[in-house]
Protein backbone atom coordinates (compact mmCIF):
# COMPACT_ATOMS: atom_id res chain seq x y z
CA UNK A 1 -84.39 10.81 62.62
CA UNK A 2 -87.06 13.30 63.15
CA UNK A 3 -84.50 15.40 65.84
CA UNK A 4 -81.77 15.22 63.55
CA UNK A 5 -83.78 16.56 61.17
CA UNK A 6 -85.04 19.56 63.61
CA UNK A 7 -81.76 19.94 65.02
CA UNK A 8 -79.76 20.17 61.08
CA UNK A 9 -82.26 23.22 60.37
CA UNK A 10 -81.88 24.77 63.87
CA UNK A 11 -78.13 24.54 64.12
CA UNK A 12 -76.29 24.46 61.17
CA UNK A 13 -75.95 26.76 58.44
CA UNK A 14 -78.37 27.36 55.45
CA UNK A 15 -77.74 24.43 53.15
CA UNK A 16 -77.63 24.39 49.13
CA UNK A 17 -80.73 22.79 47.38
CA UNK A 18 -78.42 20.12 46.15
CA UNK A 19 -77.81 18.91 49.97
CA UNK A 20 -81.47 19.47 50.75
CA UNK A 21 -82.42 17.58 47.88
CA UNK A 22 -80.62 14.95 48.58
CA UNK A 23 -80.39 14.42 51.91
CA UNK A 24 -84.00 14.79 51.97
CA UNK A 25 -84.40 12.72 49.44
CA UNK A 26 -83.10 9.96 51.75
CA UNK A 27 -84.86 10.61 55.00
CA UNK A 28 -87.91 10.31 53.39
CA UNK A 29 -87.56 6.89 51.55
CA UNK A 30 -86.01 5.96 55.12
CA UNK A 31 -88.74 6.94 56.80
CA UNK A 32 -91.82 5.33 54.28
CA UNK A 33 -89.56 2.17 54.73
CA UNK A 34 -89.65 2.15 58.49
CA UNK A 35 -93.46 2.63 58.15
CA UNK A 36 -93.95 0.09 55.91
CA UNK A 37 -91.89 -2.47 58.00
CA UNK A 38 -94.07 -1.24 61.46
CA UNK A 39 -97.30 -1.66 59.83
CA UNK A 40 -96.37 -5.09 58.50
CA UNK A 41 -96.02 -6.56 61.88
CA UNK A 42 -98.52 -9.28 62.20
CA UNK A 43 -101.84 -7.90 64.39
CA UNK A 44 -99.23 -4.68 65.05
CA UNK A 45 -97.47 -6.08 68.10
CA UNK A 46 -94.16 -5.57 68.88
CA UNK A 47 -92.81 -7.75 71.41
CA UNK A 48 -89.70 -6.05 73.32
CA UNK A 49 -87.53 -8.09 75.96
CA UNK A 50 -86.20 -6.07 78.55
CA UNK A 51 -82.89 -5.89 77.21
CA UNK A 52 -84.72 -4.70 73.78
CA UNK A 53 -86.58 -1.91 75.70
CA UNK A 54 -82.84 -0.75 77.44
CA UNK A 55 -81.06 -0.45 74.40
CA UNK A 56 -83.82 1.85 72.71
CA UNK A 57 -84.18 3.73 75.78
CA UNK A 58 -80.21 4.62 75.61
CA UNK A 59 -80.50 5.28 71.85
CA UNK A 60 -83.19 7.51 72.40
CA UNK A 61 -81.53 9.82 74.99
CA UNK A 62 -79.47 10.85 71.98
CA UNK A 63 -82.59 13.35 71.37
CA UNK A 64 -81.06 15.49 74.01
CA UNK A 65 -77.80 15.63 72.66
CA UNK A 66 -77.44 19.18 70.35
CA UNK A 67 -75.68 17.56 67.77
CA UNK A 68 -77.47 15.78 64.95
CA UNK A 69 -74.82 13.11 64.78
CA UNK A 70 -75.26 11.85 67.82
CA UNK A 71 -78.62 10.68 66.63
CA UNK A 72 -76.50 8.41 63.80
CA UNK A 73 -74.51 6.70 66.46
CA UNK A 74 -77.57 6.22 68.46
CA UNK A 75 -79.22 4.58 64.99
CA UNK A 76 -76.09 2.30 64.84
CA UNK A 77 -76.66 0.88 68.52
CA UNK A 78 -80.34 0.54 68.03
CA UNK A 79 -80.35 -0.97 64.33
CA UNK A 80 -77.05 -3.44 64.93
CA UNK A 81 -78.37 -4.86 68.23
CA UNK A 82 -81.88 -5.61 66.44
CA UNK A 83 -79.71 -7.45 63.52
CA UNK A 84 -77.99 -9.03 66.43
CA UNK A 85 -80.94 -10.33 68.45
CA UNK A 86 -83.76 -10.47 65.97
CA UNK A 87 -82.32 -11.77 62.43
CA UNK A 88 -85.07 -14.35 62.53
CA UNK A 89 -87.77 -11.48 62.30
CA UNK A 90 -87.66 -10.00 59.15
CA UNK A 91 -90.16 -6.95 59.71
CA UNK A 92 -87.39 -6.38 62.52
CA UNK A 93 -84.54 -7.09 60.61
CA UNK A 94 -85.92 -4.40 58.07
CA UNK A 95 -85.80 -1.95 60.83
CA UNK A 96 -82.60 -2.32 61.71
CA UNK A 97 -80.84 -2.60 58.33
CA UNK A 98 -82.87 0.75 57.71
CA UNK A 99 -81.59 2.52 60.56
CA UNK A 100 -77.93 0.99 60.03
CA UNK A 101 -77.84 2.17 56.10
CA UNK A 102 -79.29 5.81 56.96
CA UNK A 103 -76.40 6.42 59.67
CA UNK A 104 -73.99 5.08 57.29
CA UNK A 105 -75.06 7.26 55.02
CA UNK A 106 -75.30 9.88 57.11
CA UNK A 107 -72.47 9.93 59.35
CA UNK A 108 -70.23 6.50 59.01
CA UNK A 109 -69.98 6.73 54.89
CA UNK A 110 -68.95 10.56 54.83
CA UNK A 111 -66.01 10.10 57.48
CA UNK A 112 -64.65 6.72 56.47
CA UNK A 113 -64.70 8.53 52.28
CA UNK A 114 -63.13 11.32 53.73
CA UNK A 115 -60.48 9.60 54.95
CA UNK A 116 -59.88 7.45 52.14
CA UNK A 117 -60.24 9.73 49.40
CA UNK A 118 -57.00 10.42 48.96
CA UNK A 119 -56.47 7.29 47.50
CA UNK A 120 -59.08 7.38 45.79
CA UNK A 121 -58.98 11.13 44.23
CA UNK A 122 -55.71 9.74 41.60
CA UNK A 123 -58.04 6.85 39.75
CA UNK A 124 -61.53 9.64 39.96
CA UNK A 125 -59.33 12.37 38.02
CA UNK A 126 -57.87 9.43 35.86
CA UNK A 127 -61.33 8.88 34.90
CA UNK A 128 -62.19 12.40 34.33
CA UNK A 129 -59.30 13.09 32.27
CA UNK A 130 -59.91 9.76 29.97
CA UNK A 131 -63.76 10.76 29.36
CA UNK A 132 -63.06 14.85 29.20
CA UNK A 133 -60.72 13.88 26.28
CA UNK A 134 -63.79 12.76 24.21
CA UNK A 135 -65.45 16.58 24.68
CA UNK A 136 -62.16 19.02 24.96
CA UNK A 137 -59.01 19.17 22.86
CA UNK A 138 -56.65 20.82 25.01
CA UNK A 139 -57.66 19.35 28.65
CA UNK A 140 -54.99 18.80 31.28
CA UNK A 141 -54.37 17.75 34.81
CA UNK A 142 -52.01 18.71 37.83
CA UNK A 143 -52.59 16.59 40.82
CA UNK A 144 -56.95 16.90 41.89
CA UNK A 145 -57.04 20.01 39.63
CA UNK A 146 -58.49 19.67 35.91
CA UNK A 147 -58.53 22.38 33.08
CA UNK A 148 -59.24 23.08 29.74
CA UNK A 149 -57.36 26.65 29.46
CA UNK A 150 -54.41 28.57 30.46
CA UNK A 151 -55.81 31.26 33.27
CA UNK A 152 -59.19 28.64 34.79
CA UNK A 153 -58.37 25.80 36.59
CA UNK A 154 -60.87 23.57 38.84
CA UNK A 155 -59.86 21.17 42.41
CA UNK A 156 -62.24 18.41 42.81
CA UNK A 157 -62.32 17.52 46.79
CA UNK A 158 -63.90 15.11 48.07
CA UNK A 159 -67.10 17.06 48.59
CA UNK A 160 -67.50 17.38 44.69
CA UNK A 161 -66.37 13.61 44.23
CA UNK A 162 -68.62 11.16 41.82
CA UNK A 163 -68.30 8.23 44.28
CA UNK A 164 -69.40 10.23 47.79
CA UNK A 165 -73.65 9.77 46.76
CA UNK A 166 -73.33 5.86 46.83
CA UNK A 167 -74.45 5.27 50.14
CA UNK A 168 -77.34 7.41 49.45
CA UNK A 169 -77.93 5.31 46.53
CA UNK A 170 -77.65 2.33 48.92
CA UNK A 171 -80.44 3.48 51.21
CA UNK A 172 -82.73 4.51 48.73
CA UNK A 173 -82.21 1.11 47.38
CA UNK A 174 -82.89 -0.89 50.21
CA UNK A 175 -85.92 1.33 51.57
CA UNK A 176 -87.70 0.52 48.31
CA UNK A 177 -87.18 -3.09 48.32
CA UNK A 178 -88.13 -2.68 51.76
CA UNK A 179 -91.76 -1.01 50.69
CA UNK A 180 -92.28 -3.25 48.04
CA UNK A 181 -91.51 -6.14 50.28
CA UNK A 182 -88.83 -7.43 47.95
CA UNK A 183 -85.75 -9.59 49.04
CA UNK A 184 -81.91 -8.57 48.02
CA UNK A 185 -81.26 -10.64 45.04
CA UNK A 186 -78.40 -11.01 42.05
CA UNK A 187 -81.19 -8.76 39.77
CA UNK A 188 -81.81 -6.49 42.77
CA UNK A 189 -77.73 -5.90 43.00
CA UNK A 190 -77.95 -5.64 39.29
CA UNK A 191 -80.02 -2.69 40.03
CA UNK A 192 -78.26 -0.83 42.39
CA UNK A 193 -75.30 -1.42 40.37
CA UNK A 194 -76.89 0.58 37.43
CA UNK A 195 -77.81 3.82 39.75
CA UNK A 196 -74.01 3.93 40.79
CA UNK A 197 -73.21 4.02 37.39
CA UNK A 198 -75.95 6.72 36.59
CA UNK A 199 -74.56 8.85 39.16
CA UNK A 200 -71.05 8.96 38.43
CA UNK A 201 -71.92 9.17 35.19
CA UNK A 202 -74.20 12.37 36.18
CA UNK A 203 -71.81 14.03 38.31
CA UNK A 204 -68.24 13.09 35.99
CA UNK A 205 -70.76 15.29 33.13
CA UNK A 206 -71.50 18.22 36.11
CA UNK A 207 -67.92 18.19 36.51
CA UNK A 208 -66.79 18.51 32.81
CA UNK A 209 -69.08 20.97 32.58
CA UNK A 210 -67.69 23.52 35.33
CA UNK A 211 -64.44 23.64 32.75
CA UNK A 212 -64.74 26.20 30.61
CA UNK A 213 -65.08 29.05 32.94
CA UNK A 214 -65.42 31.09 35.73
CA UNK A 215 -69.11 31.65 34.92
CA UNK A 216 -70.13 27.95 33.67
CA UNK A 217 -68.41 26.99 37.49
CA UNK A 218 -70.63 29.04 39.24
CA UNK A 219 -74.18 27.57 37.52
CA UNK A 220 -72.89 23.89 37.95
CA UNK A 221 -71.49 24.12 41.54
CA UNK A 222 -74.18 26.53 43.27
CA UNK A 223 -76.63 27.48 40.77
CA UNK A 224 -79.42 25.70 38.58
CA UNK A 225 -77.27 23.39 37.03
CA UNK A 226 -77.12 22.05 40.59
CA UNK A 227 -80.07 21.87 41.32
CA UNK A 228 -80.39 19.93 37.83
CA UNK A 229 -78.37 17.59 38.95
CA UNK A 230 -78.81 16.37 42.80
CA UNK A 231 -82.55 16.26 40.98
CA UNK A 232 -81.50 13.71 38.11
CA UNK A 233 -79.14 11.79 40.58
CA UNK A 234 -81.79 11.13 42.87
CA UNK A 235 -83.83 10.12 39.79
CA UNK A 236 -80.95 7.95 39.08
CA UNK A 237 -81.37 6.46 42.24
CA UNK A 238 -84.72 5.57 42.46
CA UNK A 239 -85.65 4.84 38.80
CA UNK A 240 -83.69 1.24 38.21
CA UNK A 241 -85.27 -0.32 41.71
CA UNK A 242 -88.62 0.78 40.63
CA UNK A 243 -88.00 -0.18 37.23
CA UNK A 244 -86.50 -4.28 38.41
CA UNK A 245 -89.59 -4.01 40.84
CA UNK A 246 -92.36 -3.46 38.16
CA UNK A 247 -90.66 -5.60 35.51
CA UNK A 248 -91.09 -8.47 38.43
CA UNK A 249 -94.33 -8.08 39.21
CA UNK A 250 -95.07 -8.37 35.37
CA UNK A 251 -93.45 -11.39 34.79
CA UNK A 252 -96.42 -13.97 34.42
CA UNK A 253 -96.48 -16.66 36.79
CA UNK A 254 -96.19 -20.28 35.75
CA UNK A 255 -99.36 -22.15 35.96
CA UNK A 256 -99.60 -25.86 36.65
């Protein structure tokens, strides 16, 4: 994680503060999780098998390879041979459901969404359209492009899509249940369930918003309003797990 992260600032382009926020955003619950699951291991041993100590040695060559993605498929041998081999563990089976969920979200979501969005795109401007219609009169569609006047028009790709964040959602999720040594439960999916809906709901109102003009476009998409919002969907994220987390704790216990 660590040389993708070197290798993203050394090799690729400046990045927007929405990407920064949140793609850092996830490496760093990702990485608190992982800690948390390493210094949970009774007496801090960490029995390997041979065939444990090959497969991390392969995955770990990927530091050498000057491409940050390589380091997701390395995650995705390391973390599915540990769910493999060591389901009975659990600190283990943290690890390796942590590094499976932040290559997915990383590198597995983003390619398998790009190449199903175009089924997808039809029901996401569908559901533009229907909630647009409560805030402007006149507002039309024609195919992925939405407008609200004559001479501005916008094209939601999949880049700008409501739906691409939930796998970041997912392993923000699971890292915290992961720190707070919680198991996945119906109330735990109930949850997650409520940050998707707080982030399409944040990004369908980002959208709408980049209607009216030229101007009001260039604010939402690359400006401050950005930032505003990667910044309240990562609150979105985090907020109902910690919420479900603290109302648990507070529920009194049943004495006998």
């Amino acid at each position: 994680m660590l040389s993708a992260i070197v290798q993203r600032h050394l090799f690729e382009k400046a990045q927007t503060a929405q990407h920064l926020v949140e793609f850092n955003a996830g490496e760093a619950f990702a990485l608190a999780a992982l800690l948390s699951q390493l210094l949970a291991i009774p007496d801090g041993r960490m029995a390997l098998a041979r065939s444990d100590r090959a497969i991390l040695v392969v995955a770990a060559l990927a530091w050498f390879i000057p491409e940050q993605h390589g380091v997701y498929l390395a995650m995705t041998l390391a973390g599915g041979w540990i769910l493999l081999t060591r389901r009975a563990d659990r600190h283990w089976a943290g690890i390796g459901q942590i590094w499976l969920a932040l290559s997915i979200y990383a590198f597995w979501g983003k390619l398998v969404f790009k190449i199903l969005y175009q089924s997808i795109e039809g029901a996401e401007i569908g559901l533009i359209y229907r909630i647009g219609r409560l805030v402007y009169d006149g507002i039309g569609t024609e195919g992925a492009s939405l407008s609200v006047r004559g001479d501005w028009a916008i094209v939601v790709l999949e880049g700008c899509s409501s739906f691409h964040n939930l796998s970041l959602a997912v392993l923000i999720w699971l890292s915290i249940l992961k720190i707070a040594d919680q198991p996945v439960s119906r109330p735990a999916l109930g949850a997650l369930a409520t940050s998707f809906g707080l982030v399409v709901a944040i990004n369908v109102a980002r959208i709408l918003a980049m209607l009216p003009s030229r101007e009001a476009y260039h604010v939402w998409h690359d400006g401050q309003g950005a930032s505003l919002v990667a910044l309240a969907s990562v609150v979105a994220m985090i907020g109902p797990a910690l919420f479900w987390i603290e109302e648990r704790r507070c529920v009194p216990s049943r004495r006998a």
